[in-house]
PDB file of N, CA and C in Angstrom:
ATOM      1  N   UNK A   1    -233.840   2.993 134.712  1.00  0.00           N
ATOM      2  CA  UNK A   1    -232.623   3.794 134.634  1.00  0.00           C
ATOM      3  C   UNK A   1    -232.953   5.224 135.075  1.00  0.00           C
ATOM      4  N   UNK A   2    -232.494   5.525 135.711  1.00  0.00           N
ATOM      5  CA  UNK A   2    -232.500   7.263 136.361  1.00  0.00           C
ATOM      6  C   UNK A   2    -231.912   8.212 134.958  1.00  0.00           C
ATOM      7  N   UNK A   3    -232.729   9.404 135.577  1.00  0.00           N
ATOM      8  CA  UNK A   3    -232.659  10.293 134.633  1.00  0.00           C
ATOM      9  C   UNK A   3    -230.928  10.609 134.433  1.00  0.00           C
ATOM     10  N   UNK A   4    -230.271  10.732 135.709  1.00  0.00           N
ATOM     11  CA  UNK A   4    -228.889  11.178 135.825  1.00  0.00           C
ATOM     12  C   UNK A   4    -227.934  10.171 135.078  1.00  0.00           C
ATOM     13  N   UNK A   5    -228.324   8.786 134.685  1.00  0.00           N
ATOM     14  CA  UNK A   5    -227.562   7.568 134.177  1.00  0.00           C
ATOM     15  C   UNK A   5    -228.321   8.368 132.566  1.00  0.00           C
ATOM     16  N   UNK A   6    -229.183   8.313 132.127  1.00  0.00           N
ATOM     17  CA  UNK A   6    -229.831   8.567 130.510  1.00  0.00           C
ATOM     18  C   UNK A   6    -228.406   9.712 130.252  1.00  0.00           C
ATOM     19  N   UNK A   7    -228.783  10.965 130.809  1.00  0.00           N
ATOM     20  CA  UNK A   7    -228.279  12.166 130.488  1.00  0.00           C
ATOM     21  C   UNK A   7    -226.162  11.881 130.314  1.00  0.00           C
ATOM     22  N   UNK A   8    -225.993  11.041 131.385  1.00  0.00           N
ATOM     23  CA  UNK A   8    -224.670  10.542 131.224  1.00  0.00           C
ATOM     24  C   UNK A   8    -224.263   9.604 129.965  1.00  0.00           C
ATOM     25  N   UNK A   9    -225.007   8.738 129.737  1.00  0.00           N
ATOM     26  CA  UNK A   9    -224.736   7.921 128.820  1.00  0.00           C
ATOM     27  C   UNK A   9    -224.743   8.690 126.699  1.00  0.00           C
ATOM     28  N   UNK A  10    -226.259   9.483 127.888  1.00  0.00           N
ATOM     29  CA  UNK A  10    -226.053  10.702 126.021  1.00  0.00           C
ATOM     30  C   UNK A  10    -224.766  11.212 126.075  1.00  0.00           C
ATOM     31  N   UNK A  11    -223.909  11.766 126.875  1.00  0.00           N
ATOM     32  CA  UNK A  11    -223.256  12.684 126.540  1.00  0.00           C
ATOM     33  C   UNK A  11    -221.948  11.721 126.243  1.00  0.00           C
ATOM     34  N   UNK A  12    -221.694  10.461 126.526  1.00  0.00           N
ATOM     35  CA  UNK A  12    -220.739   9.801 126.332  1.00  0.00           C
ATOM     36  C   UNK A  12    -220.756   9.427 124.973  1.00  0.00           C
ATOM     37  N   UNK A  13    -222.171   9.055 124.420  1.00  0.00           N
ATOM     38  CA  UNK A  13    -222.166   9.066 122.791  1.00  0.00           C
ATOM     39  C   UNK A  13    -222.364  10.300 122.048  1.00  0.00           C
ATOM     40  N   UNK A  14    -222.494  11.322 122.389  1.00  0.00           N
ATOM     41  CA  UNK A  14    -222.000  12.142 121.669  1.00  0.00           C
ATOM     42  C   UNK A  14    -220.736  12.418 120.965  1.00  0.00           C
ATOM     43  N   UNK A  15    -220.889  13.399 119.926  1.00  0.00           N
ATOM     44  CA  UNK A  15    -219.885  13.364 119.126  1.00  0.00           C
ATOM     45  C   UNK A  15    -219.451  14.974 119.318  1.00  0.00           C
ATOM     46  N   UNK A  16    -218.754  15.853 118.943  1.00  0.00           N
ATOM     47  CA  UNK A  16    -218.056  17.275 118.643  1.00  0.00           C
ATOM     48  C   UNK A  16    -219.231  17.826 118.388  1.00  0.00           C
ATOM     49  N   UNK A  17    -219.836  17.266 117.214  1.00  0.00           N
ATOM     50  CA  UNK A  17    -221.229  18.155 116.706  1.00  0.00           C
ATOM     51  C   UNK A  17    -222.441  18.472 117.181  1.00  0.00           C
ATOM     52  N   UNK A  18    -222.049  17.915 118.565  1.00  0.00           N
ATOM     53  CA  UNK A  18    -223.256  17.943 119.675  1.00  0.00           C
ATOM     54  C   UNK A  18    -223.333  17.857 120.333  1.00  0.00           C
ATOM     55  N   UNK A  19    -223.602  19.276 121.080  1.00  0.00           N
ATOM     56  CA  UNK A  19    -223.650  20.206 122.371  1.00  0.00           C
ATOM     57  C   UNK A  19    -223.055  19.586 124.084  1.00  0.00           C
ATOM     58  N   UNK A  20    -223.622  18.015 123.585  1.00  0.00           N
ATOM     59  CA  UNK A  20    -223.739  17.270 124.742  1.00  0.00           C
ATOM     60  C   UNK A  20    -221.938  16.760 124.758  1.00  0.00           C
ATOM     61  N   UNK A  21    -221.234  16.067 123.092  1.00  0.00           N
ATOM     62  CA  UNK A  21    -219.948  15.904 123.096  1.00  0.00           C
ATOM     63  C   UNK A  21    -219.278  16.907 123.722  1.00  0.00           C
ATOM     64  N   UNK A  22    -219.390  19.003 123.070  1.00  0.00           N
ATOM     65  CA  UNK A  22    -218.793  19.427 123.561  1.00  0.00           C
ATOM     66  C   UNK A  22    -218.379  19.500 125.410  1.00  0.00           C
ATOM     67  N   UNK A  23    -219.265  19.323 125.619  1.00  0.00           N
ATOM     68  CA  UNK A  23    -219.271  19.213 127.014  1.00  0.00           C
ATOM     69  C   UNK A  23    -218.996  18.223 128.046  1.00  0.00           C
ATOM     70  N   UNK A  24    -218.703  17.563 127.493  1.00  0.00           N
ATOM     71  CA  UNK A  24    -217.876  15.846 127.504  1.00  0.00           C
ATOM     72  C   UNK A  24    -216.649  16.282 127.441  1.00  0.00           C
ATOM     73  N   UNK A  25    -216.232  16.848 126.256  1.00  0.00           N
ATOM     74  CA  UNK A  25    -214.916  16.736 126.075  1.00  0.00           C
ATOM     75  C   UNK A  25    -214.190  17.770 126.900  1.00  0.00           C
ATOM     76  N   UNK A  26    -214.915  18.966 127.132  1.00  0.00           N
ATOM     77  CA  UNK A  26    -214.548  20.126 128.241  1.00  0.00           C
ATOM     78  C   UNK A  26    -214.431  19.276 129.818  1.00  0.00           C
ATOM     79  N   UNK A  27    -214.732  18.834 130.056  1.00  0.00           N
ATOM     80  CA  UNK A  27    -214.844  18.345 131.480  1.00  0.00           C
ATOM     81  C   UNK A  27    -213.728  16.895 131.520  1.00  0.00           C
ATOM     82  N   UNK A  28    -213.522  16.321 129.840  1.00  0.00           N
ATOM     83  CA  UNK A  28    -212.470  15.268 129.988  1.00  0.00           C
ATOM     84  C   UNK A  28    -211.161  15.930 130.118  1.00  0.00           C
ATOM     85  N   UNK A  29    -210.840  17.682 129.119  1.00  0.00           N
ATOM     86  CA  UNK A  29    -210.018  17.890 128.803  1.00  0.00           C
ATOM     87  C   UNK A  29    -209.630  19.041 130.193  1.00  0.00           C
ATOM     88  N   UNK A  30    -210.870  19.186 131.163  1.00  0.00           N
ATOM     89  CA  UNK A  30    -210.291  19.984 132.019  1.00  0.00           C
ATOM     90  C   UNK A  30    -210.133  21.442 131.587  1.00  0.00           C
ATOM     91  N   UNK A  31    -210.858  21.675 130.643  1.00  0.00           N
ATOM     92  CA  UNK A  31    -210.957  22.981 130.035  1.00  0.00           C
ATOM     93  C   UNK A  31    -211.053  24.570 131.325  1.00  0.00           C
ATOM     94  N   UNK A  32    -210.598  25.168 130.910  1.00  0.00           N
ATOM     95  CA  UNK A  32    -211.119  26.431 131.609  1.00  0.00           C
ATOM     96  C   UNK A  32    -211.798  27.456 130.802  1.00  0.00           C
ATOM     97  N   UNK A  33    -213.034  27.030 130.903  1.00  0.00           N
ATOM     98  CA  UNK A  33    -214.029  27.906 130.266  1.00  0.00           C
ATOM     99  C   UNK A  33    -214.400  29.092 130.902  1.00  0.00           C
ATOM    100  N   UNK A  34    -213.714  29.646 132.234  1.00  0.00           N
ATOM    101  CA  UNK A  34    -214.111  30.887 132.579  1.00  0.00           C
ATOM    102  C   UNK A  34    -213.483  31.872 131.663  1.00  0.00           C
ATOM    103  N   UNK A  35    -211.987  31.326 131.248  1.00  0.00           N
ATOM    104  CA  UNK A  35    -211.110  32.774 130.780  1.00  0.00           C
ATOM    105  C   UNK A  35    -212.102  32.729 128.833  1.00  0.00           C
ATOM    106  N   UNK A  36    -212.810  32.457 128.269  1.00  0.00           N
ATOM    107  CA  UNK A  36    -213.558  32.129 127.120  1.00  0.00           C
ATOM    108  C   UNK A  36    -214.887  32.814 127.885  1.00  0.00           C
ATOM    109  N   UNK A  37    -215.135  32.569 128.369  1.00  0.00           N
ATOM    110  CA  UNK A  37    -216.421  33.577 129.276  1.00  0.00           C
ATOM    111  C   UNK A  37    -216.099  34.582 129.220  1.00  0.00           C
ATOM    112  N   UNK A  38    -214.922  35.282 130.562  1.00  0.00           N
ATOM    113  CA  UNK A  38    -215.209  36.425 130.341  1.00  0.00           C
ATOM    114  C   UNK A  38    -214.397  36.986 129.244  1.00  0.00           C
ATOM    115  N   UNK A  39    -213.909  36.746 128.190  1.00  0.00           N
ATOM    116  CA  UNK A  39    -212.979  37.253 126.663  1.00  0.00           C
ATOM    117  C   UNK A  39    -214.633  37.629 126.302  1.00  0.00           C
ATOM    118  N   UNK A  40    -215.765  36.412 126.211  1.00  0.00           N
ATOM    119  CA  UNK A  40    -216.738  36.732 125.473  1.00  0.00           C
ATOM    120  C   UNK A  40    -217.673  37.943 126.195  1.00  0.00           C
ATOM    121  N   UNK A  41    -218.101  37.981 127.071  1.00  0.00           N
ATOM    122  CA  UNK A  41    -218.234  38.887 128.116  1.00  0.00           C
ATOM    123  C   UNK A  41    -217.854  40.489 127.534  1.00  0.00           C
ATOM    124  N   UNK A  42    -216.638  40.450 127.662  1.00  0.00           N
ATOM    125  CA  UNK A  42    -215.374  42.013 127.361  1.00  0.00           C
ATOM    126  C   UNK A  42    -216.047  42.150 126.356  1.00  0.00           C
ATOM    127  N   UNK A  43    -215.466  41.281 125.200  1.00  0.00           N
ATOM    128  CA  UNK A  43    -216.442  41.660 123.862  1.00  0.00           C
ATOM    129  C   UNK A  43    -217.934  42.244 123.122  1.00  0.00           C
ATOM    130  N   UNK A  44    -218.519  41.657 123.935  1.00  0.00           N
ATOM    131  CA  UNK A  44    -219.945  42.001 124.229  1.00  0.00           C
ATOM    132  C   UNK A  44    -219.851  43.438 124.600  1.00  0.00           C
ATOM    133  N   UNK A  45    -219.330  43.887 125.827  1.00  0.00           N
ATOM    134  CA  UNK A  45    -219.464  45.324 126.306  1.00  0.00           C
ATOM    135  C   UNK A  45    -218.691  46.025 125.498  1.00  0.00           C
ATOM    136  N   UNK A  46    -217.448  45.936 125.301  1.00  0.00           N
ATOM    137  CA  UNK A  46    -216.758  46.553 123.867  1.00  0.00           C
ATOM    138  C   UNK A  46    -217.138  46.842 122.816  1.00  0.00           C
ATOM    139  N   UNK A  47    -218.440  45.817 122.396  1.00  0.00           N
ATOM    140  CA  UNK A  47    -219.111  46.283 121.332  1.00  0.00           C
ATOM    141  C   UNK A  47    -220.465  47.167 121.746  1.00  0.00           C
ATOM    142  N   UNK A  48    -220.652  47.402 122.897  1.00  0.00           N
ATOM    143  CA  UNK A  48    -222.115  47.927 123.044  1.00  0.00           C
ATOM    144  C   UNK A  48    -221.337  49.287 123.159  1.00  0.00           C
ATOM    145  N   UNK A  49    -219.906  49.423 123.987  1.00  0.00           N
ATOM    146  CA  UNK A  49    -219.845  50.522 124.257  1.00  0.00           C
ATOM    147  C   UNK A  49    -219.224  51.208 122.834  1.00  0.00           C
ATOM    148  N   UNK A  50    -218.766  50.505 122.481  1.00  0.00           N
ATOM    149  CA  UNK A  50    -218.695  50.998 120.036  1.00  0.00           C
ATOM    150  C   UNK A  50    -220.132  51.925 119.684  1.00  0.00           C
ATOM    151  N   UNK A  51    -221.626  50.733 119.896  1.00  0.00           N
ATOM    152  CA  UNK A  51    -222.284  51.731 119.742  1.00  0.00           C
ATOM    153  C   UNK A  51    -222.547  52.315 120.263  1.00  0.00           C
ATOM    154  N   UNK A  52    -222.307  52.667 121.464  1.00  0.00           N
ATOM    155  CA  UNK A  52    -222.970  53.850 122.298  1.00  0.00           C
ATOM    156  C   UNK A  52    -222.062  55.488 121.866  1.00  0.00           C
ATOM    157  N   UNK A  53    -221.253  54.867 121.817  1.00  0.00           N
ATOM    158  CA  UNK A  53    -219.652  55.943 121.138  1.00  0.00           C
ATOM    159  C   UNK A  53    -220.485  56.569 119.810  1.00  0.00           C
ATOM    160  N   UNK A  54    -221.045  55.553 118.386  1.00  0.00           N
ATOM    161  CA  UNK A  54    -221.109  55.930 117.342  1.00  0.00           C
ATOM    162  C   UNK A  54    -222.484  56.832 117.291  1.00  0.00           C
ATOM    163  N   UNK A  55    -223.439  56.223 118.136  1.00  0.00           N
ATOM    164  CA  UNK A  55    -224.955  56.911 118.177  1.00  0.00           C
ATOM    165  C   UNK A  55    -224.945  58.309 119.054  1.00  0.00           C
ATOM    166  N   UNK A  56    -223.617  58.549 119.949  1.00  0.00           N
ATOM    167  CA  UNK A  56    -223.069  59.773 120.607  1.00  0.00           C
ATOM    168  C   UNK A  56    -222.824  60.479 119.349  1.00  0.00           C
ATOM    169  N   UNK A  57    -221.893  60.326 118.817  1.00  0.00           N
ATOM    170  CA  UNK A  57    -220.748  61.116 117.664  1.00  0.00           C
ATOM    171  C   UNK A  57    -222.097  61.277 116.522  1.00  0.00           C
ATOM    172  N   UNK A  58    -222.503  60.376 116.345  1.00  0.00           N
ATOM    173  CA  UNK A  58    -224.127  60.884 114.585  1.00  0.00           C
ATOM    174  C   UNK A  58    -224.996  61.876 115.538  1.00  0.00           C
ATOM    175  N   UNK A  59    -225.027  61.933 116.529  1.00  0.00           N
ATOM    176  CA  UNK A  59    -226.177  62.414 117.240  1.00  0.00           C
ATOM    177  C   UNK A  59    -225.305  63.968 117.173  1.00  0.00           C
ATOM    178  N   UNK A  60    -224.097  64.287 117.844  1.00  0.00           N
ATOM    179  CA  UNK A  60    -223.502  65.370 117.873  1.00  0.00           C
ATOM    180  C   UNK A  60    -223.350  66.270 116.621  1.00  0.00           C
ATOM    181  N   UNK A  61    -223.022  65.240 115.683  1.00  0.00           N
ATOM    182  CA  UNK A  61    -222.767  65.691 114.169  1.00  0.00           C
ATOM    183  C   UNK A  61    -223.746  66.405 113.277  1.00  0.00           C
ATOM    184  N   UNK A  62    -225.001  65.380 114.029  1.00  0.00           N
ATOM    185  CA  UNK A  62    -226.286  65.847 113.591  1.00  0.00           C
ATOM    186  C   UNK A  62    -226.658  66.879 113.931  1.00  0.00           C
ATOM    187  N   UNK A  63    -226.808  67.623 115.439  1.00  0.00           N
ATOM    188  CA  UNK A  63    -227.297  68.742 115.897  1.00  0.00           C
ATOM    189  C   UNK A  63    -225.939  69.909 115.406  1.00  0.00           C
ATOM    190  N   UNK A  64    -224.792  69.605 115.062  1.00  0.00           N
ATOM    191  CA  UNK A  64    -223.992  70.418 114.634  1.00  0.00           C
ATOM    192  C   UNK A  64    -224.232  71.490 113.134  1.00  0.00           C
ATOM    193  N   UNK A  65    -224.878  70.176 112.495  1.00  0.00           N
ATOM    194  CA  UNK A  65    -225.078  70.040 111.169  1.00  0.00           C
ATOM    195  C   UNK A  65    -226.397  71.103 110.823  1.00  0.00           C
ATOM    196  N   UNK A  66    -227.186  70.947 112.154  1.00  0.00           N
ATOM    197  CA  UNK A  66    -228.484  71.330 112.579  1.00  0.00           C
ATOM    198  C   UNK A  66    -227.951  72.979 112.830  1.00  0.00           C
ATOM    199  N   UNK A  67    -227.142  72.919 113.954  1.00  0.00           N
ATOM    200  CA  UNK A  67    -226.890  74.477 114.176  1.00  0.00           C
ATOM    201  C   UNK A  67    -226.586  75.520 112.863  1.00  0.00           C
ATOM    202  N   UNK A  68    -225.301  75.159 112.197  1.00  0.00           N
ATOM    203  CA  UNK A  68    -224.712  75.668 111.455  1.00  0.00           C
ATOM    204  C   UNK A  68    -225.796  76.168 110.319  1.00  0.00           C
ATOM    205  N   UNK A  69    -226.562  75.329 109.946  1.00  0.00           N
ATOM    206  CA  UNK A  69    -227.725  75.318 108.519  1.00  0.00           C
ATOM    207  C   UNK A  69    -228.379  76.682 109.177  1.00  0.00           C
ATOM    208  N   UNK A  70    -228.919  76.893 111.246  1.00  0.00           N
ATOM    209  CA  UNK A  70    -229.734  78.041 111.117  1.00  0.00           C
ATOM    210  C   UNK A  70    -228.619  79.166 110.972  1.00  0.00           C
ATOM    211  N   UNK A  71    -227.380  78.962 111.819  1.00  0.00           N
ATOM    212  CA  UNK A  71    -226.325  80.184 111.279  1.00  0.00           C
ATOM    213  C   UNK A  71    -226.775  80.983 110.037  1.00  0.00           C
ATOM    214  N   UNK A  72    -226.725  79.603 109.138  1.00  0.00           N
ATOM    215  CA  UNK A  72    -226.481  80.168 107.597  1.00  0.00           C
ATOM    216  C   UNK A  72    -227.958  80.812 107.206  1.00  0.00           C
ATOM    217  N   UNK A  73    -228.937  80.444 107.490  1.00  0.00           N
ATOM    218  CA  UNK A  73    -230.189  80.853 107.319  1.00  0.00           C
ATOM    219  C   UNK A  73    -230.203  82.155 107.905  1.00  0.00           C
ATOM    220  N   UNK A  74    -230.036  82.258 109.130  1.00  0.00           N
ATOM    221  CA  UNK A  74    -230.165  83.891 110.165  1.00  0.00           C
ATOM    222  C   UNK A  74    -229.140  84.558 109.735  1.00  0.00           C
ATOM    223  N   UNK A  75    -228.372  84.420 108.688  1.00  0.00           N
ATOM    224  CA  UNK A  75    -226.981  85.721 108.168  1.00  0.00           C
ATOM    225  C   UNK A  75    -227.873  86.005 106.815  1.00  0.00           C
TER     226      UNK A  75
END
């Protein structure tokens, strides 16, 4: 039996709970897994660019926090 008949026949007994079903059932059901790509994709950068936003804003706050303390020291 060829490797390409094994790998087919796994995925036909697969079930939901495994990796090989899901992917059975995407290709029976005609799924469009690009628009789930890139949603997951957006998300990903949405969240990197969250932290890049929050480690900006502590970083600013910080040297603010920083200035003001020598203000108060040099008066």
């Amino acid at each position: 039996m060829s490797r390409i008949n094994e790998v087919i026949m796994a995925a036909e007994s697969a079930g939901p709970d495994n990796p090989a079903g899901w992917i059975r059932q995407c290709l029976a059901e005609n799924w469009d897994v690009s628009r789930y790509v890139a949603e997951a994709q957006a998300a990903r950068k949405a969240e990197e660019e969250r932290r890049r936003r929050t480690e900006y804003y502590r970083e600013l706050e910080r040297r603010t926090r920083e200035k003001l303390a020598q203000e108060v020291v040099g008066t």
